[in-house]
Protein backbone atom coordinates (compact mmCIF):
# COMPACT_ATOMS: atom_id res chain seq x y z
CA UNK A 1 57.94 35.09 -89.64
CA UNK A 2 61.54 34.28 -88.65
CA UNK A 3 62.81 32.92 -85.45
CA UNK A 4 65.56 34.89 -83.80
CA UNK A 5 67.44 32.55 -81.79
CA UNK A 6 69.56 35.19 -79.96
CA UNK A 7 68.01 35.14 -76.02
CA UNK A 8 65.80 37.84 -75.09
CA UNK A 9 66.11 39.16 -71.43
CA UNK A 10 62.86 37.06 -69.57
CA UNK A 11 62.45 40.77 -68.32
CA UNK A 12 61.32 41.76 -71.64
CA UNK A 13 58.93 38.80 -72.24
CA UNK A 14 57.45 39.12 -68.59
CA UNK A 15 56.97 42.79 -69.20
CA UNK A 16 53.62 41.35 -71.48
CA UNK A 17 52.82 38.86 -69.77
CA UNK A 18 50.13 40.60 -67.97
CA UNK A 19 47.99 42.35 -71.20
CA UNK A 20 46.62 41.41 -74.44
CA UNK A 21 49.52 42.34 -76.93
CA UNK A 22 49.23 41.75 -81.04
CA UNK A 23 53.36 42.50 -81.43
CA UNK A 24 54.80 38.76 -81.52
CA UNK A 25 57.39 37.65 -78.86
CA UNK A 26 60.51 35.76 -79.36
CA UNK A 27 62.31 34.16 -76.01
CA UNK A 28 64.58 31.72 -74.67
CA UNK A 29 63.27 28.13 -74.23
CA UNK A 30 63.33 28.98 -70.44
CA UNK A 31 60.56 32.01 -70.67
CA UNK A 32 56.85 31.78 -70.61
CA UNK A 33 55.32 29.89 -73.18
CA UNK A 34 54.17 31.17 -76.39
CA UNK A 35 52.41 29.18 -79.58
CA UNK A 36 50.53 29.97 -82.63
CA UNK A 37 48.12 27.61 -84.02
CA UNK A 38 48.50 28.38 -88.06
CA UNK A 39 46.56 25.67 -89.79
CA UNK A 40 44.87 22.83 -88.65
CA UNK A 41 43.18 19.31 -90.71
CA UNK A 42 41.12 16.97 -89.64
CA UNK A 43 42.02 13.41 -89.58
CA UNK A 44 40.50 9.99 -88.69
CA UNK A 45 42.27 9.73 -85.42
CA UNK A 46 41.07 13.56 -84.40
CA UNK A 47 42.07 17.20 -85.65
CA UNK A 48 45.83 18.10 -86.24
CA UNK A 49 47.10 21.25 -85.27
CA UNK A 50 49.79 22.98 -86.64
CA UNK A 51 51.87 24.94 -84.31
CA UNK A 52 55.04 27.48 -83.98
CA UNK A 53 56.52 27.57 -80.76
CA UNK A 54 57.99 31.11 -79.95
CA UNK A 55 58.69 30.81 -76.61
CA UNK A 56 58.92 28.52 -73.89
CA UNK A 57 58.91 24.70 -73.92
CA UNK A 58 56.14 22.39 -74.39
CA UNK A 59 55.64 18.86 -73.18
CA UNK A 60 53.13 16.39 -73.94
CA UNK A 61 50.59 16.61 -70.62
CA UNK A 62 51.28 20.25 -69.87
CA UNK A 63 48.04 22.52 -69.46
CA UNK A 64 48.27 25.29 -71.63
CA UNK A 65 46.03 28.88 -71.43
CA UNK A 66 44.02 29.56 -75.10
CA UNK A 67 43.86 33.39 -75.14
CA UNK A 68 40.60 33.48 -77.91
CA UNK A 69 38.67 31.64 -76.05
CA UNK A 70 39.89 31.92 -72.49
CA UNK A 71 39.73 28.29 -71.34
CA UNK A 72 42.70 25.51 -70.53
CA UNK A 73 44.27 22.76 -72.96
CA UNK A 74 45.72 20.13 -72.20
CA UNK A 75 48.57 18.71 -74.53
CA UNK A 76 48.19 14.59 -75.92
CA UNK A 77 50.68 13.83 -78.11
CA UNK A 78 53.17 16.35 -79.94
CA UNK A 79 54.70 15.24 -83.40
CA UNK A 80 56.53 16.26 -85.76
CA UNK A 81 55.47 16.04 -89.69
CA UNK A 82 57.67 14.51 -92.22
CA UNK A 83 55.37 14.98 -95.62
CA UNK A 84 52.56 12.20 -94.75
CA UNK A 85 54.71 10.41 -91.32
CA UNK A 86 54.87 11.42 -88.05
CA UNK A 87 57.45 11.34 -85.05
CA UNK A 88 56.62 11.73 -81.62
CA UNK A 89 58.51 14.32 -79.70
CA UNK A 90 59.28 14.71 -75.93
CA UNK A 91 59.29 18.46 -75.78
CA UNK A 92 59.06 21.39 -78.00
CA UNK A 93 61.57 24.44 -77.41
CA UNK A 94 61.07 28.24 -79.32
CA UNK A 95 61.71 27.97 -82.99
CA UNK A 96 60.22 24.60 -83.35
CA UNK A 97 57.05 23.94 -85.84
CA UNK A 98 55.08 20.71 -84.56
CA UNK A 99 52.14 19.47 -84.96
CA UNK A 100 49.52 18.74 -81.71
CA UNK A 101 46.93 15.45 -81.93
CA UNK A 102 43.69 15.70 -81.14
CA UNK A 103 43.60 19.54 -79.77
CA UNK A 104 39.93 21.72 -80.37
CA UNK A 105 40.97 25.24 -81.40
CA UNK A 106 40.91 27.44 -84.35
CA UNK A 107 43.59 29.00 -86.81
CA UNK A 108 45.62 31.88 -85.20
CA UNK A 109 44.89 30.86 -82.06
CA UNK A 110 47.45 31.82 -79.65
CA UNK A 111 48.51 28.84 -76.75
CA UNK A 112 50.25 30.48 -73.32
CA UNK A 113 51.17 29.12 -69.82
CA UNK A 114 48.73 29.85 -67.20
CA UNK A 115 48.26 33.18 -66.04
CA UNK A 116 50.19 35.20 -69.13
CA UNK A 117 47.19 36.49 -71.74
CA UNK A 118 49.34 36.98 -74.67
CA UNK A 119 47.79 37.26 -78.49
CA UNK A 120 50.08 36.69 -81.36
CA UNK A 121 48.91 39.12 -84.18
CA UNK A 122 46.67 36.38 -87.12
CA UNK A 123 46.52 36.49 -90.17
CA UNK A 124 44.63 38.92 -92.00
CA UNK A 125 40.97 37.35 -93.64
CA UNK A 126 39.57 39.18 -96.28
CA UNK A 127 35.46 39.21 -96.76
CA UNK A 128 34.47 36.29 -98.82
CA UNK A 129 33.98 37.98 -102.78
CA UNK A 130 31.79 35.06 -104.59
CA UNK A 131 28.53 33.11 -103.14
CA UNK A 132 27.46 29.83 -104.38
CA UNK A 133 24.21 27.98 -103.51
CA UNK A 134 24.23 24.33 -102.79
CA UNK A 135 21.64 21.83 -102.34
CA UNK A 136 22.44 18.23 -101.47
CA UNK A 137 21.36 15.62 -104.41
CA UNK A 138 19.52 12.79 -102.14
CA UNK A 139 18.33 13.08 -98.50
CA UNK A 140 21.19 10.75 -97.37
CA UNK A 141 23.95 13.40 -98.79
CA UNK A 142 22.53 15.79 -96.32
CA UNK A 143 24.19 14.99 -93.31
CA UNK A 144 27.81 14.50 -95.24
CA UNK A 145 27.48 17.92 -96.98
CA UNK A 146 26.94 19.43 -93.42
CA UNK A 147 29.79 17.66 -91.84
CA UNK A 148 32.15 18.64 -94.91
CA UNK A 149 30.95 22.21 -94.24
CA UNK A 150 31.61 22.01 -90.70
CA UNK A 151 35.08 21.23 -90.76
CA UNK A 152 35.88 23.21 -94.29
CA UNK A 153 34.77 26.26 -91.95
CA UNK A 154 36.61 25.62 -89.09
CA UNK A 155 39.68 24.69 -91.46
CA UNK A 156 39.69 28.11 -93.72
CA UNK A 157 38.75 31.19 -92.42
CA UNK A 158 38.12 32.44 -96.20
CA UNK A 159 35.36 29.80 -96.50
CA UNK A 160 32.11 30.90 -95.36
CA UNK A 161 28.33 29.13 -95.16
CA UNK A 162 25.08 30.54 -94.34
CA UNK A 163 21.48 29.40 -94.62
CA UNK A 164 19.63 32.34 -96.48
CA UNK A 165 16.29 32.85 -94.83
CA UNK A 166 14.26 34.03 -97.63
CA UNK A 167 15.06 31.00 -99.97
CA UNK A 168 16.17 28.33 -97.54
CA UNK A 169 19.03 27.54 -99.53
CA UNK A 170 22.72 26.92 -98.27
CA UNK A 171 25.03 29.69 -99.48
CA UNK A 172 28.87 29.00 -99.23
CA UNK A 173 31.12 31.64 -99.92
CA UNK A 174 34.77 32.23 -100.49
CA UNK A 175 37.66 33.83 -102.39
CA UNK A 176 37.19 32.79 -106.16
CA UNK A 177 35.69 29.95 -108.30
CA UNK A 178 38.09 27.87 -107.83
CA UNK A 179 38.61 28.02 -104.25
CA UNK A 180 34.71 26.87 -104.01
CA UNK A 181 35.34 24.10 -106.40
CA UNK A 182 37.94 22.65 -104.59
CA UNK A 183 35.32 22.10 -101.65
CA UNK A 184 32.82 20.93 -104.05
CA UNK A 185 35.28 18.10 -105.16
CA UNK A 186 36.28 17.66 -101.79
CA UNK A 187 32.97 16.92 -100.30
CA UNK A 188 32.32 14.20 -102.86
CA UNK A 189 35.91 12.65 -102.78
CA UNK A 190 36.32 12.90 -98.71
CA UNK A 191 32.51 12.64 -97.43
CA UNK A 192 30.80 10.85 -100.55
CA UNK A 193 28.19 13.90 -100.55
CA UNK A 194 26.62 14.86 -103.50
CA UNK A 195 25.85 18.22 -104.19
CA UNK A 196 24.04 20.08 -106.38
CA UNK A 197 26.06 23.85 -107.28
CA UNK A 198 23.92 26.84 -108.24
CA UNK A 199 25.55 29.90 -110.25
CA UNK A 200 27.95 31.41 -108.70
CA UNK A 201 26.41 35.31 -107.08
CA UNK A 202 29.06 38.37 -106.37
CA UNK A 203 29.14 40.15 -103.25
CA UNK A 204 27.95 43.29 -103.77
CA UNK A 205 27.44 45.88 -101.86
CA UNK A 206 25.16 49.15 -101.71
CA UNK A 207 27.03 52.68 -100.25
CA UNK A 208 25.22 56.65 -100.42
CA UNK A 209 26.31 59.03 -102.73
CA UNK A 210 24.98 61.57 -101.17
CA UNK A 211 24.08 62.79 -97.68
CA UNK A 212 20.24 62.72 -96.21
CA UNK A 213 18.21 64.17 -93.03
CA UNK A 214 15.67 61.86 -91.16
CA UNK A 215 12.93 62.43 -88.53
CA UNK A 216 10.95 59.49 -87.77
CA UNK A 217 8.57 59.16 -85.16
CA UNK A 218 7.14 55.69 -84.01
CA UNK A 219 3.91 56.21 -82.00
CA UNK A 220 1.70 53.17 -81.73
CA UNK A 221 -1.36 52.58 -79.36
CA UNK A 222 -2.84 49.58 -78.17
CA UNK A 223 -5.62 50.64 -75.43
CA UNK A 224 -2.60 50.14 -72.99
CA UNK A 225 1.05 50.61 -72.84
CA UNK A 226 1.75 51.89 -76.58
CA UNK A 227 5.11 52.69 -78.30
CA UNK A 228 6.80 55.32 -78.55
CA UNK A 229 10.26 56.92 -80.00
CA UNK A 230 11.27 59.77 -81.86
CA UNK A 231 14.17 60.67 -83.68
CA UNK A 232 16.33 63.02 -85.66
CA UNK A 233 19.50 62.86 -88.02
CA UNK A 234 21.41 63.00 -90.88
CA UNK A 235 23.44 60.38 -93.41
CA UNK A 236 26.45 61.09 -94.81
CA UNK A 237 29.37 59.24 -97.30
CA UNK A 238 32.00 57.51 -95.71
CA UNK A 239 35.14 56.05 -96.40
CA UNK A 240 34.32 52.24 -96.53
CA UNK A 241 32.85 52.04 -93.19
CA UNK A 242 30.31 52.52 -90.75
CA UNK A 243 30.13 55.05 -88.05
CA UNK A 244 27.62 56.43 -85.60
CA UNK A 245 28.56 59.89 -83.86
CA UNK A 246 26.07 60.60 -81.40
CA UNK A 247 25.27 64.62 -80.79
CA UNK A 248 22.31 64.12 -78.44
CA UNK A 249 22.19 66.79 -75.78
CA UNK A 250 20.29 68.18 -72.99
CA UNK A 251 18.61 64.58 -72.13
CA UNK A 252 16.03 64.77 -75.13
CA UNK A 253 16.92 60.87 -75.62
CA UNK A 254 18.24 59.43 -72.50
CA UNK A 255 21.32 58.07 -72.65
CA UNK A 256 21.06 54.46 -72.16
CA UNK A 257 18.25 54.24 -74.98
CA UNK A 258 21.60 55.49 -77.45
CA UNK A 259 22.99 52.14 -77.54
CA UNK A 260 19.70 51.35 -78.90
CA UNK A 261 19.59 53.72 -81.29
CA UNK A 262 23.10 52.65 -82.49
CA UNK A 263 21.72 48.61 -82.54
CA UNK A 264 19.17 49.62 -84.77
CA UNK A 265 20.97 51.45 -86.89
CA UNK A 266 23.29 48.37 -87.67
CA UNK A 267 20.51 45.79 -88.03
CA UNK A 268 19.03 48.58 -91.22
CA UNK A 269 22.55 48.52 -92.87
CA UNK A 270 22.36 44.30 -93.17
CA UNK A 271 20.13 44.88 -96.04
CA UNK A 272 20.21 47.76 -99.04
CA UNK A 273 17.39 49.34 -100.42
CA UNK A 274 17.84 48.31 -103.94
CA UNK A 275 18.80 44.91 -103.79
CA UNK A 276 19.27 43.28 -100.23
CA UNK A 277 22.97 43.16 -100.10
CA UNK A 278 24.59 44.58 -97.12
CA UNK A 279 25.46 48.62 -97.07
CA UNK A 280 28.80 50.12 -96.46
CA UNK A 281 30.32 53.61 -96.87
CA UNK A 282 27.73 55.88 -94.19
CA UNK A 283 28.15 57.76 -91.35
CA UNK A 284 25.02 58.42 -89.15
CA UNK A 285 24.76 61.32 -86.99
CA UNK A 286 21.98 61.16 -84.36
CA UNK A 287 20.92 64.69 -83.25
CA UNK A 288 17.93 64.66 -81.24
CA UNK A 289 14.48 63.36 -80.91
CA UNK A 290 11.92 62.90 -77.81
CA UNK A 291 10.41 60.05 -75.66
CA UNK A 292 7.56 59.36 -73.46
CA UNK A 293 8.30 58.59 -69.96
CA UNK A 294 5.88 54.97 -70.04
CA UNK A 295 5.40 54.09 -73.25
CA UNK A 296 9.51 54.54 -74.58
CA UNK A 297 12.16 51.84 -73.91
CA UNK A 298 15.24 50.50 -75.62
CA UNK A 299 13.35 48.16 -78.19
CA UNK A 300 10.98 51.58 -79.47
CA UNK A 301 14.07 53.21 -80.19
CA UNK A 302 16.01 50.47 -81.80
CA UNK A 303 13.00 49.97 -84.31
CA UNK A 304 12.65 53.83 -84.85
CA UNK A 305 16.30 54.11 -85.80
CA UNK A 306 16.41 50.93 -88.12
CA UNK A 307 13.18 52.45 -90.06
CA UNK A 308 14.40 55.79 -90.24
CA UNK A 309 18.04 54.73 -91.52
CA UNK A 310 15.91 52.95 -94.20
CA UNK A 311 13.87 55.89 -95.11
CA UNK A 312 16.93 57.85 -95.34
CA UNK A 313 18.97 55.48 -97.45
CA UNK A 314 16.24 55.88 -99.83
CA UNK A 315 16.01 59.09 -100.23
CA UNK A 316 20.44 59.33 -100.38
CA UNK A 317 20.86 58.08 -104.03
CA UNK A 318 22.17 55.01 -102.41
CA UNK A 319 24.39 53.12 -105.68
CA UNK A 320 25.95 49.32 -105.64
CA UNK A 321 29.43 48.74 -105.84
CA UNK A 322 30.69 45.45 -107.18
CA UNK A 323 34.27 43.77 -106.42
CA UNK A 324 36.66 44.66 -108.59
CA UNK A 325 39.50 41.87 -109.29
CA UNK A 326 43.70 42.61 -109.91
CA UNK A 327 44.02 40.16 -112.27
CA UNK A 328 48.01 38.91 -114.11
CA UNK A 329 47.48 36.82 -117.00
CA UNK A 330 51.08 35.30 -118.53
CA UNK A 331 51.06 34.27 -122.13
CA UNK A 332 53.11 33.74 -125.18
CA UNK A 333 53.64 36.85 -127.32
CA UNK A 334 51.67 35.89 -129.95
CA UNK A 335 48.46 35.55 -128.07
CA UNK A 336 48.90 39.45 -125.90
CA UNK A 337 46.38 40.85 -128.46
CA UNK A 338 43.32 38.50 -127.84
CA UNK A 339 43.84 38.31 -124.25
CA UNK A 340 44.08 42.05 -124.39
CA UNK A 341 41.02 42.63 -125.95
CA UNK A 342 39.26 39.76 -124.11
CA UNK A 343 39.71 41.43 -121.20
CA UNK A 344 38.46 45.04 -122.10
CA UNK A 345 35.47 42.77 -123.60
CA UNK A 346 35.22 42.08 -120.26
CA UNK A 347 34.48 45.79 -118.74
CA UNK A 348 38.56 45.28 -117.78
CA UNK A 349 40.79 48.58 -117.37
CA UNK A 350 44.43 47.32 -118.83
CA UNK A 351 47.06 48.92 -115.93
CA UNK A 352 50.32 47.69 -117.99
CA UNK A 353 52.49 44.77 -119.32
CA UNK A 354 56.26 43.64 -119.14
CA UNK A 355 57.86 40.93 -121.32
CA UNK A 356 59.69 38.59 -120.09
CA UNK A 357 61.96 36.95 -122.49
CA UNK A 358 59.25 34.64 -124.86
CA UNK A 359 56.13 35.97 -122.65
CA UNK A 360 54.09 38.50 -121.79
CA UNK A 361 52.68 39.40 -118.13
CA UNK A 362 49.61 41.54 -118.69
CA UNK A 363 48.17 43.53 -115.37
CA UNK A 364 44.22 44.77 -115.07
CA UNK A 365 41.68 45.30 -113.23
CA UNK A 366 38.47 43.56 -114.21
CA UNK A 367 34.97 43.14 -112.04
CA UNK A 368 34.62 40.13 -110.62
CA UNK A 369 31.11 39.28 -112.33
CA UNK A 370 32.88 39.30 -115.74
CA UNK A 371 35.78 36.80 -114.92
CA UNK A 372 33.34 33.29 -114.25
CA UNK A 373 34.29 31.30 -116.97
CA UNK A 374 37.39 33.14 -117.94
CA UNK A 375 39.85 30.31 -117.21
CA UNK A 376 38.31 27.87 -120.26
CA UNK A 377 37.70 31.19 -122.37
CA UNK A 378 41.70 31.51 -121.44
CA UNK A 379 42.93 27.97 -122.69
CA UNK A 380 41.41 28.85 -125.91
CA UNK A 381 42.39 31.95 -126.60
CA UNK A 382 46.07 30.44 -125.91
CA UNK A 383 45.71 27.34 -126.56
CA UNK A 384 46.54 26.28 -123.49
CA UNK A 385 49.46 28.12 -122.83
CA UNK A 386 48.53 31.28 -120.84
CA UNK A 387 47.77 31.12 -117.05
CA UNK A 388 46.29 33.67 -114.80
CA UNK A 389 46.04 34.86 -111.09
CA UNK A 390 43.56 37.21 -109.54
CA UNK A 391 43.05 38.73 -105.95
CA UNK A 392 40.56 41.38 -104.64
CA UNK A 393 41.82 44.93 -105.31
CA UNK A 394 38.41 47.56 -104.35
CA UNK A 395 35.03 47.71 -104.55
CA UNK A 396 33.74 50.91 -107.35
CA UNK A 397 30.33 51.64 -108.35
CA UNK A 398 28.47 49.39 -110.96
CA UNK A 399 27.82 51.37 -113.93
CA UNK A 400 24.09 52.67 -114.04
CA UNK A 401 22.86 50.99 -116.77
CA UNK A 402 23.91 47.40 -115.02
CA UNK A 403 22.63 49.09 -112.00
CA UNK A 404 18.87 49.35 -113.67
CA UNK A 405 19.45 45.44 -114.68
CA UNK A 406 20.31 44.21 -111.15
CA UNK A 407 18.16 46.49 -109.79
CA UNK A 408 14.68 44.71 -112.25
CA UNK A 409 16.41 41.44 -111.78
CA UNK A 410 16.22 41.96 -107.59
CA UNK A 411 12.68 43.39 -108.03
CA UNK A 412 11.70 39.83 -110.32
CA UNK A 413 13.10 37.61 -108.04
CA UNK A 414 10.84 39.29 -104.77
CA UNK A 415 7.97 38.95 -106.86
């Protein structure tokens, strides 16, 4: 994003000073202060943080506002980065890109003077599309792999961990193969932590095809106090999303159980009915239901409306989509015929080519679960001469009969 160095009235700039904003600001060095923090690396001296200033002036000592997570700063020492040296600066003025020692924030953060909440619009983070498991090699590499992971979370907001609870194993999870090399490697070569890589799992993701009616009544009785909630509704396809429209009237559900209703609801979609992966794509219409005066309350309701989502998903053909990659390949002329028909091998859907003097760039769209591996497969197909680049382009329904296989496969692994 370019700097325009012509002054903007302080009118202007004031005029948002006051309210949480996502449209960027440009001033005059003598305006409120403005800063995005854009990428940040951790050194042995503390964390680095790289920083635009598009407003204001900055010194080092001045006690800046972080808008993400509401507290103060305070500023050490500003540099500024000449490849792998450093020069201290004085003062930073609008336009400038420095570099802060030894500050505690995240990417995109936004920095402001006191008393102006401003929130420069981040960047945008796609959901992680590959899953790796990976288990430390000796006791000893335990704590190293955890540190790495610590700071190659809080350094890439692409780069995801989580401890699965059914296996106990660490799951990281990011854009691509590569990208989760490239932390493998960097673990060992930065931390000295070995790891151990399991195969590499897709995100997938289970969506309705068609709509479904529930009415699900929890009643339990324990000689005291029981439980009680009761509940009716539909399920319907969405666009990509989740939503909850509630169409409760005349009181049959109070009102302040709904939220409830709406919590539950969520918690069932964290897990598919065929094989555990999150769902996507439903809308959830809550119509009516009843409750007892003693023995309902907010936790009878949120357990009635995860259970009956789940008994409704089953019954709503529910299908998994997998992630489905745009991928370029460039290669000498000669080789456009086996990478062609490597990729169709591949389930791939050829969208076009263009030649470009001596070369060909080939365009397609190939499922992500067919393209591990496809960078050695690559080198020999051209012998060495082709590249490739891929990015996420949709998810789209896995075809039934690989539905069936992941389907057995999920069923094996549960026992």
């Amino acid at each position: 994003m370019a700097y325009l160095p012509s002054p903007v009235d302080r009118e202007v700039v004031m005029a948002f000073a006051n309210k949480e904003t996502k449209v960027p600001v440009y001033a005059d060095k003598d305006s409120s202060l403005v800063a995005l923090a854009f990428k940040i690396t951790d050194e042995k001296f503390g964390q680095l943080t790289y920083t635009r200033i598009y407003s204001g002036i900055l010194h080092p000592g001045d006690v800046v506002y972080n808008s993400r997570t509401g507290r103060r700063v305070q500023i050490g020492r500003i540099v500024r980065m000449h490849a792998n040296s450093r020069v201290d600066v004085k003062e930073a003025t609008a336009g400038d890109i420095i570099a802060l020692v030894g500050i505690d924030c995240a990417s995109g953060d936004t920095f402001c003077s006191e008393g102006t909440h401003l929130s420069l619009e981040t960047m945008f983070v796609p959901e992680p599309v590959i899953t790796m498991a990976i288990l430390p090699k000796k006791q000893e590499d335990l704590e190293r792999m955890s540190k790495a992971l610590h700071r190659f979370q809080h350094e890439d907001p692409t780069f995801r961990v989580k401890l699965d609870k059914e296996s106990g194993e660490t799951l990281i999870s990011g854009m691509g193969e590569l990208h989760l090399q490239i932390y493998v490697e960097r673990m060992l070569r930065e931390y000295k932590a070995e790891v151990d890589v399991g195969a590499p799992a897709v995100a997938y993701r289970e969506t309705i095809s068609q709509g479904a009616e529930f009415d699900y009544r929890l009643k339990k009785q324990h000689g005291g106090s029981g439980q009680f909630a009761h509940i009716t509704g539909r399920i319907e396809p969405e666009e990509d999303i989740f939503l909850f429209e509630n169409r409760v009237v005349g009181g049959v559900i109070p009102k302040e159980f709904i939220p409830a209703c709406e919590k539950g609801f969520r918690e069932a979609i964290t897990s598919g009915v065929l094989i555990g992966y999150p769902v996507t794509g439903v809308k959830v219409v809550l119509n009516g239901g009843s409750y007892h005066n003693v023995d309902s309350n907010e936790m009878t309701f949120r357990v009635a409306a995860k259970q009956a989502l789940i008994t409704a998903l089953a019954q709503a053909k529910s299908v998994i989509l997998e992630p489905i990659m745009l991928v370029e390949v460039e290669t000498p002329n000669q080789f456009v015929g086996k990478v062609q028909g490597d990729l169709m091998s591949r389930r791939g859907l050829l969208l076009g080519s263009e030649v470009i003097d001596t070369y060909t760039v080939i365009h397609a769209q190939v499922p992500l679960k067919e393209m591990f591996g496809y960078s050695t497969t690559l080198r020999s197909l051209s012998a060495g001469q082709a590249t490739f680049s891929m990015e996420f382009a949709q998810m789209k329904q896995v075809p039934m009969n690989l539905q069936m296989d992941l389907v057995k496969h999920s069923a094996d692994l549960r026992g």
